[in-house]
N, C-alpha and C. Protein backbone atom coordinates (compact mmCIF):
# COMPACT_ATOMS: atom_id res chain seq x y z
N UNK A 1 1.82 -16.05 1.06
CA UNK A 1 2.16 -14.63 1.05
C UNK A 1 2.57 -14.22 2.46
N UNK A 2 3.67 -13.58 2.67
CA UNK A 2 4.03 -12.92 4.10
C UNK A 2 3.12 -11.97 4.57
N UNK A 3 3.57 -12.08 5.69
CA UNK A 3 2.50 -11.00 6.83
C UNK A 3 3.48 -9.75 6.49
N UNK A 4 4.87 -9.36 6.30
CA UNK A 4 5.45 -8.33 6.19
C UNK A 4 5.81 -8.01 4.52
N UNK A 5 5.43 -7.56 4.11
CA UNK A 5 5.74 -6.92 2.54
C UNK A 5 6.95 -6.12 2.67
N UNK A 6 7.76 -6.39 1.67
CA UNK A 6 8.94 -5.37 1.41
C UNK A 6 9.27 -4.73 0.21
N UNK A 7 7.88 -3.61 0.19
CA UNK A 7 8.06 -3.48 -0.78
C UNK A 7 8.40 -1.82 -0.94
N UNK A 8 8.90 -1.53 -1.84
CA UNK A 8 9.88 0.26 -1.57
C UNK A 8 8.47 0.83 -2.07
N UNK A 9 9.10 2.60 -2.03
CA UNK A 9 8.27 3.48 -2.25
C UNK A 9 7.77 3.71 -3.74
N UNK A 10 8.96 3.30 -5.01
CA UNK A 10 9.01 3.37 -5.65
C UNK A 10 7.71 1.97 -6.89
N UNK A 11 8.18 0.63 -5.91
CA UNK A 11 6.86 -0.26 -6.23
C UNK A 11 5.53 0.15 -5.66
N UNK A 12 5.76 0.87 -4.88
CA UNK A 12 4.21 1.05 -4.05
C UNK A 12 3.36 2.14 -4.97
N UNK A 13 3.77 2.87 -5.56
CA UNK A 13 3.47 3.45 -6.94
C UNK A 13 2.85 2.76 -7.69
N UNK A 14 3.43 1.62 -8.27
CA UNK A 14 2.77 0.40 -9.06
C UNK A 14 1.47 -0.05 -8.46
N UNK A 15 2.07 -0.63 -7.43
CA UNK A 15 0.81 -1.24 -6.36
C UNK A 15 -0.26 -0.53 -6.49
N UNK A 16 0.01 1.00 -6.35
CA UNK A 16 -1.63 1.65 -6.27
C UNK A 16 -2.47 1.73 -7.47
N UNK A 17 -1.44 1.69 -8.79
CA UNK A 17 -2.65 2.16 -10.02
C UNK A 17 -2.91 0.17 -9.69
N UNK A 18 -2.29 -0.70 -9.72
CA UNK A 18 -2.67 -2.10 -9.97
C UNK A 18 -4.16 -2.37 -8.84
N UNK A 19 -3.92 -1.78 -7.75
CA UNK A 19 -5.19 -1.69 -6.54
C UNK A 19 -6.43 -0.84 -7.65
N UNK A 20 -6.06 0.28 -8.07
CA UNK A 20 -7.17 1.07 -8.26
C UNK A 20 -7.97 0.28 -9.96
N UNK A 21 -6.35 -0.16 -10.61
CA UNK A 21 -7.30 -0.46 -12.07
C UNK A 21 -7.65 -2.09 -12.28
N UNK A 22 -7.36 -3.06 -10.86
CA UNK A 22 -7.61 -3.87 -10.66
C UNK A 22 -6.59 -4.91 -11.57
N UNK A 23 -6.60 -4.74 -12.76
CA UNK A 23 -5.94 -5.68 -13.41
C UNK A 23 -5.21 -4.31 -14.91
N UNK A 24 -3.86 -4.57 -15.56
CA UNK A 24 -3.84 -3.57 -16.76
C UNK A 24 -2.47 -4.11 -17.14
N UNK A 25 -2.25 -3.47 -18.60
CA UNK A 25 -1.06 -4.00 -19.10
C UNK A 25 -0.42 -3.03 -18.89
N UNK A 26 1.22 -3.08 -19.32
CA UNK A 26 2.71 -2.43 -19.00
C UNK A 26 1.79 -0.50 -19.66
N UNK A 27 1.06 -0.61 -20.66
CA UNK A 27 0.94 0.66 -20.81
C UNK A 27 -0.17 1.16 -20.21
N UNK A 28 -0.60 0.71 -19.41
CA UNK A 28 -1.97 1.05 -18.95
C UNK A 28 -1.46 1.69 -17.66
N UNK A 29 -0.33 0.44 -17.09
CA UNK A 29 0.28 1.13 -15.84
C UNK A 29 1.08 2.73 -16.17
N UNK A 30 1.60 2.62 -17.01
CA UNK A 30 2.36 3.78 -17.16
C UNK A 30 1.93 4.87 -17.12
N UNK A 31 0.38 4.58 -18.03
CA UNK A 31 -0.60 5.88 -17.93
C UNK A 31 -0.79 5.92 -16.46
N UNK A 32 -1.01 5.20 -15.82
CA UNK A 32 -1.37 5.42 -14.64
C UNK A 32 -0.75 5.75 -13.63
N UNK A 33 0.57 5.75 -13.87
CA UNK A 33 1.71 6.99 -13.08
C UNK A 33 1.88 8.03 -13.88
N UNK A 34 0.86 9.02 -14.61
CA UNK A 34 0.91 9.56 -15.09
C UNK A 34 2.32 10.76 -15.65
N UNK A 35 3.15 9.69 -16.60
CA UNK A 35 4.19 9.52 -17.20
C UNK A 35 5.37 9.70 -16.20
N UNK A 36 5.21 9.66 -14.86
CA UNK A 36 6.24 9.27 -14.05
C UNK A 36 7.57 8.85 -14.46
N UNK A 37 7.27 7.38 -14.72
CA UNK A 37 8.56 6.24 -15.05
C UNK A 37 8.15 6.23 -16.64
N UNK A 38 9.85 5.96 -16.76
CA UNK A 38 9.65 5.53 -18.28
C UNK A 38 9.74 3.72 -17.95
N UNK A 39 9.16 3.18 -19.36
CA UNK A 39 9.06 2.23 -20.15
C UNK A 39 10.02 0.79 -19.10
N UNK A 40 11.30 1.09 -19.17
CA UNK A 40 12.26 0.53 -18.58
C UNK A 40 12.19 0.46 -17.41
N UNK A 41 12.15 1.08 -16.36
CA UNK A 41 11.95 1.12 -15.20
C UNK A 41 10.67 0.76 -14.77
N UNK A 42 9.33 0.54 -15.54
CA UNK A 42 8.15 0.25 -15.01
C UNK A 42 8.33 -1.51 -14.73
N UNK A 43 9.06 -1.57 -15.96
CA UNK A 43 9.60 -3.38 -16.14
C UNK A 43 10.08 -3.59 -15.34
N UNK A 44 11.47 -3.11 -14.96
CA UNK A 44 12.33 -3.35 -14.17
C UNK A 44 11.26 -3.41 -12.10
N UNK A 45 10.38 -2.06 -12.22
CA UNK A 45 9.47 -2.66 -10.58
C UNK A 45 8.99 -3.99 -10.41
N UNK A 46 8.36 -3.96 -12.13
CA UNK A 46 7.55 -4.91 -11.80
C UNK A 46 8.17 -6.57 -11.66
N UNK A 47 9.11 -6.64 -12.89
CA UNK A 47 10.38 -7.66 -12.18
C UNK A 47 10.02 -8.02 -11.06
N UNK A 48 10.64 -6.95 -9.91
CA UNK A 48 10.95 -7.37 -8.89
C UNK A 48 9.59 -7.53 -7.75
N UNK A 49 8.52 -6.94 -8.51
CA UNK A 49 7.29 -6.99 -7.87
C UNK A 49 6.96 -8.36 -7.64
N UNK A 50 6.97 -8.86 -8.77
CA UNK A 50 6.84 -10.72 -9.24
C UNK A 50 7.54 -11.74 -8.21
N UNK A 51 8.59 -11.17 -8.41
CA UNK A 51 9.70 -11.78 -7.29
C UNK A 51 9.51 -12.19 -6.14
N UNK A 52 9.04 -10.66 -5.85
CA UNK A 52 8.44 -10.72 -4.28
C UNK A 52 7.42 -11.29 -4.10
N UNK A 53 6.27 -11.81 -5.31
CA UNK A 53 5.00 -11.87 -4.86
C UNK A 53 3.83 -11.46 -4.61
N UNK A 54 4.38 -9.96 -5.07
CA UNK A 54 3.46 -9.34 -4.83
C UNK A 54 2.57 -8.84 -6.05
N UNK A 55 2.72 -9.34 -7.08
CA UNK A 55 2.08 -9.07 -8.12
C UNK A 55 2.23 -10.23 -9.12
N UNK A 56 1.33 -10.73 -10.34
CA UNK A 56 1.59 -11.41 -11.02
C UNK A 56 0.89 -11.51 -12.09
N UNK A 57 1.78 -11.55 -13.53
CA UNK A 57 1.55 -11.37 -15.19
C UNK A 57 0.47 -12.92 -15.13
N UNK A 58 -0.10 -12.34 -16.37
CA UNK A 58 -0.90 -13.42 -17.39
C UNK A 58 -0.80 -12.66 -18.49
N UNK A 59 -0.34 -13.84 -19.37
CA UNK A 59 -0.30 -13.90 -20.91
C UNK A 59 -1.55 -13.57 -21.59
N UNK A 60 -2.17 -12.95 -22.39
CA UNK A 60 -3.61 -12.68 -22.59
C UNK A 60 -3.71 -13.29 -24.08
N UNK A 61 -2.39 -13.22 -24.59
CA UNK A 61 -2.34 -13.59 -26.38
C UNK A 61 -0.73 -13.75 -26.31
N UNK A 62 -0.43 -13.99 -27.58
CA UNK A 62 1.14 -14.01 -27.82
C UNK A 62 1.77 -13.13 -27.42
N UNK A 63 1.46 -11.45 -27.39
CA UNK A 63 2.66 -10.78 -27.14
C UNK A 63 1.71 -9.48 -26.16
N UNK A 64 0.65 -9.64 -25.57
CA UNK A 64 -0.15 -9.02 -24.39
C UNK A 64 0.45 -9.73 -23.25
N UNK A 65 0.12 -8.90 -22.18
CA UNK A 65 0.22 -9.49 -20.76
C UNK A 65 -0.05 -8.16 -19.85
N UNK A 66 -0.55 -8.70 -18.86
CA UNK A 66 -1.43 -7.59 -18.38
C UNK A 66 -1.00 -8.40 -16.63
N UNK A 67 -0.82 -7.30 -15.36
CA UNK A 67 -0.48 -7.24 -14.78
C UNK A 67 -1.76 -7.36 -13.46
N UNK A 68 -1.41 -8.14 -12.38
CA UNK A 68 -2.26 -8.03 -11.22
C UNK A 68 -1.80 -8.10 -10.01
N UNK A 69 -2.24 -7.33 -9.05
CA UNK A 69 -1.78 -7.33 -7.88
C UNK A 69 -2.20 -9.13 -7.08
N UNK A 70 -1.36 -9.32 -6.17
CA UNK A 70 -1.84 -10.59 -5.50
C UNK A 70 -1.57 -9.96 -3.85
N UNK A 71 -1.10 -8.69 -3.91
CA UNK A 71 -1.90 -8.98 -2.24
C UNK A 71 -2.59 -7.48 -2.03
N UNK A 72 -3.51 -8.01 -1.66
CA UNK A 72 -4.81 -7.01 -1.14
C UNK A 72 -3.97 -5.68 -0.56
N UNK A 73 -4.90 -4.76 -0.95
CA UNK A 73 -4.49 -3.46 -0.47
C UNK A 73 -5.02 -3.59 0.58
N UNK A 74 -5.95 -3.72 1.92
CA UNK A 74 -6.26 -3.45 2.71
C UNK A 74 -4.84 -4.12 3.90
N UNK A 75 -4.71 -5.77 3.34
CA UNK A 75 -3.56 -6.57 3.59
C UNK A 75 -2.56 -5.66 3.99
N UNK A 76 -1.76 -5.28 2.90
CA UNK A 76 -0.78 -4.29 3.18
C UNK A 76 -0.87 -3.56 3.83
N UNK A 77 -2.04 -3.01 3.94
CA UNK A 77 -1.87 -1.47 4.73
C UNK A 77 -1.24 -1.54 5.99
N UNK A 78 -2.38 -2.88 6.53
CA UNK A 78 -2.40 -3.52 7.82
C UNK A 78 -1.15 -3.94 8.38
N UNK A 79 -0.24 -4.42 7.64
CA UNK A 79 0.77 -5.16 7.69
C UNK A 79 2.18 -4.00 8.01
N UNK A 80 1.74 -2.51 7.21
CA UNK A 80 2.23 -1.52 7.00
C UNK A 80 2.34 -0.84 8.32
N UNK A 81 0.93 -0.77 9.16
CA UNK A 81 0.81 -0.30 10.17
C UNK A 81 1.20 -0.86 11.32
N UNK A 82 1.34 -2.13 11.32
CA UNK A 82 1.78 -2.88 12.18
C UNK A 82 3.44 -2.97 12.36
N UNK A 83 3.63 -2.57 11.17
CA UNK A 83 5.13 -2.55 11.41
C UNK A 83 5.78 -1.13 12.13
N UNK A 84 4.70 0.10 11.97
CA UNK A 84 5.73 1.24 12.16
C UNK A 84 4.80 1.23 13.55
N UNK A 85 3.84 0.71 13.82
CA UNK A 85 3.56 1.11 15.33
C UNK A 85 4.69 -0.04 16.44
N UNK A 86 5.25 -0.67 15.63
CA UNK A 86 6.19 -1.91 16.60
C UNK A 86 7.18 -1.07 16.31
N UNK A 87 7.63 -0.35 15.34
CA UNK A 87 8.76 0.37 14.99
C UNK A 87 9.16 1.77 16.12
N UNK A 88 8.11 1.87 16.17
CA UNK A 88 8.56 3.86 16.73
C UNK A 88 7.08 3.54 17.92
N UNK A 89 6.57 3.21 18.33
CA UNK A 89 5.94 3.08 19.37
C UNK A 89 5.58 1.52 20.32
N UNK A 90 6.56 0.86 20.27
CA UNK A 90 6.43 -0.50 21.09
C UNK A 90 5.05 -0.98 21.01
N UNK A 91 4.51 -1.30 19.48
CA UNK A 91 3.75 -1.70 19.14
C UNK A 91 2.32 -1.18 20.12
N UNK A 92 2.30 -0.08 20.26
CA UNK A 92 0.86 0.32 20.99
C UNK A 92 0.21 1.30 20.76
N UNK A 93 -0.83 1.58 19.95
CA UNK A 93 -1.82 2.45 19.48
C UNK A 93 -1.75 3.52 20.14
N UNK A 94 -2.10 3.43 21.36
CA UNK A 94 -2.12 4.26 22.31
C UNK A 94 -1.26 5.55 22.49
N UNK A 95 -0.40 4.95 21.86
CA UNK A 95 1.24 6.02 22.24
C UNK A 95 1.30 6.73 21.08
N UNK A 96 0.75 6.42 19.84
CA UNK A 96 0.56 7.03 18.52
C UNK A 96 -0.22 7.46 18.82
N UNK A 97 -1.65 7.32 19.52
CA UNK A 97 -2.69 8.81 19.45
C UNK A 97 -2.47 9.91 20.05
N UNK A 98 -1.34 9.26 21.88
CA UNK A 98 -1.14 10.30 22.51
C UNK A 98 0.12 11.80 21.55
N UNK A 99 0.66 10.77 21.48
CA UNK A 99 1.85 11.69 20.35
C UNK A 99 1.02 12.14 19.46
N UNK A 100 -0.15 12.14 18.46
CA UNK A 100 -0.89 13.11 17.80
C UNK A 100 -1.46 13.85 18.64
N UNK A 101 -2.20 13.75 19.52
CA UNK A 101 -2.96 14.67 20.59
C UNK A 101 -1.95 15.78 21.27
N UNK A 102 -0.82 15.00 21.68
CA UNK A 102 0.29 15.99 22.54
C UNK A 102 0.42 17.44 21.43
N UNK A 103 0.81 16.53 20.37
CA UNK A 103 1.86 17.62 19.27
C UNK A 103 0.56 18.13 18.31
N UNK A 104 -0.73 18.00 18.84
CA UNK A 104 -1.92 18.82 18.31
C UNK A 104 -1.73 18.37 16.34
N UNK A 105 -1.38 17.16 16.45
CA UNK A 105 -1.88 16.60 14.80
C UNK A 105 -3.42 15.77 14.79
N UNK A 106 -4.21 16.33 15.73
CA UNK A 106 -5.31 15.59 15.57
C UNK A 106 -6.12 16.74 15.88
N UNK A 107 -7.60 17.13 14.95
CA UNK A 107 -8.93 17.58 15.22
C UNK A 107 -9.41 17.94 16.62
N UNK A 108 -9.82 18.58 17.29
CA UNK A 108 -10.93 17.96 17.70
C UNK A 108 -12.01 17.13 17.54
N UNK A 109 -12.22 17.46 16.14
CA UNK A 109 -13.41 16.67 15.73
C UNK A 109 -13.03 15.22 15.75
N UNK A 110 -11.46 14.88 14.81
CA UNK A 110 -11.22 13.75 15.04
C UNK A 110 -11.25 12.78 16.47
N UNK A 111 -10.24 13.95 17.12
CA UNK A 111 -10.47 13.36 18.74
C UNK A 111 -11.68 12.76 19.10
N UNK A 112 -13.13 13.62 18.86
CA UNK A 112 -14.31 13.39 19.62
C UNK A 112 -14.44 12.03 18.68
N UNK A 113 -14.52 11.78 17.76
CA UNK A 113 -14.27 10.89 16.68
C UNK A 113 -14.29 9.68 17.46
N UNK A 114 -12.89 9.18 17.97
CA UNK A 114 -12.31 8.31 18.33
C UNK A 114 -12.52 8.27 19.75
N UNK A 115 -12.95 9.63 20.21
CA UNK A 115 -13.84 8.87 21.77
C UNK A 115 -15.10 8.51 22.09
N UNK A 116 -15.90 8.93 20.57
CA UNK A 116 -17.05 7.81 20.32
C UNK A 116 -17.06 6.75 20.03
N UNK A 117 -15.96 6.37 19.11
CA UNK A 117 -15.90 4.87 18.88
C UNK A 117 -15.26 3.95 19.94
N UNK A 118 -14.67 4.44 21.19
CA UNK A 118 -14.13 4.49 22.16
C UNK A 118 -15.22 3.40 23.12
N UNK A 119 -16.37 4.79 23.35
CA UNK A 119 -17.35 4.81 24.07
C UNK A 119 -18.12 3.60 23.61
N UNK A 120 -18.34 3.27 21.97
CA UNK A 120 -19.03 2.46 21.66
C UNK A 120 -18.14 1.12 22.35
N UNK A 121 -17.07 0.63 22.31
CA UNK A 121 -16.77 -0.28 22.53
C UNK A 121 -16.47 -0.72 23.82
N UNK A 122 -17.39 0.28 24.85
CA UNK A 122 -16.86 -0.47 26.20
C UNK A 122 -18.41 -1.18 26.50
């Protein structure tokens, strides 16, 4: 499995009811974009979900099949974050907190937050 997932906004939909219901078939997902996509198009993500790897069918009986994610949600996230902090901040944390702090998208509380866990780690 790759360290970089490419997967659109539109599979990442999938991805989450498959993260949350662990394992489900074509109608289970559907319920679970609560009637979002039709029928055709849930097929058609998941197609390409397969493709990529990032998900994969088992046959349960002759005409069941039920759907599972194969890469970890935490995986992704990670992989997710790593890409847009190399993307828009030369890969450095640092420059993403200051840019929340500057432009006041962070708490105080959060702030004190993160200069306790700060504190813990020196």
């Amino acid at each position: 499995m790759p360290d970089k997932y490419d997967i659109t906004d539109a599979e990442l939909e999938i991805m989450q009811v498959l993260w949350e219901k662990q394992e489900c078939d074509l109608n289970q997902l559907i319920e679970g974009l609560q009637g979002e996509k039709n029928k055709n198009t849930v097929k058609t993500l998941l197609r390409r979900l397969i493709l990529k790897g990032a998900v994969k069918s088992k046959k349960i009986n002759l005409k069941d099949t039920v759907y599972v994610a194969t890469v970890k949600k935490d995986k992704f996230l990670a992989s997710q974050n790593e890409s847009f902090l190399k993307k828009l901040y030369n890969g450095k944390t640092g420059n993403l907190l200051l840019n929340f702090v500057e432009n006041k998208k962070i708490s105080k509380e959060e702030l004190q937050k993160l200069m306790d866990i700060l504190d813990k780690e020196e």
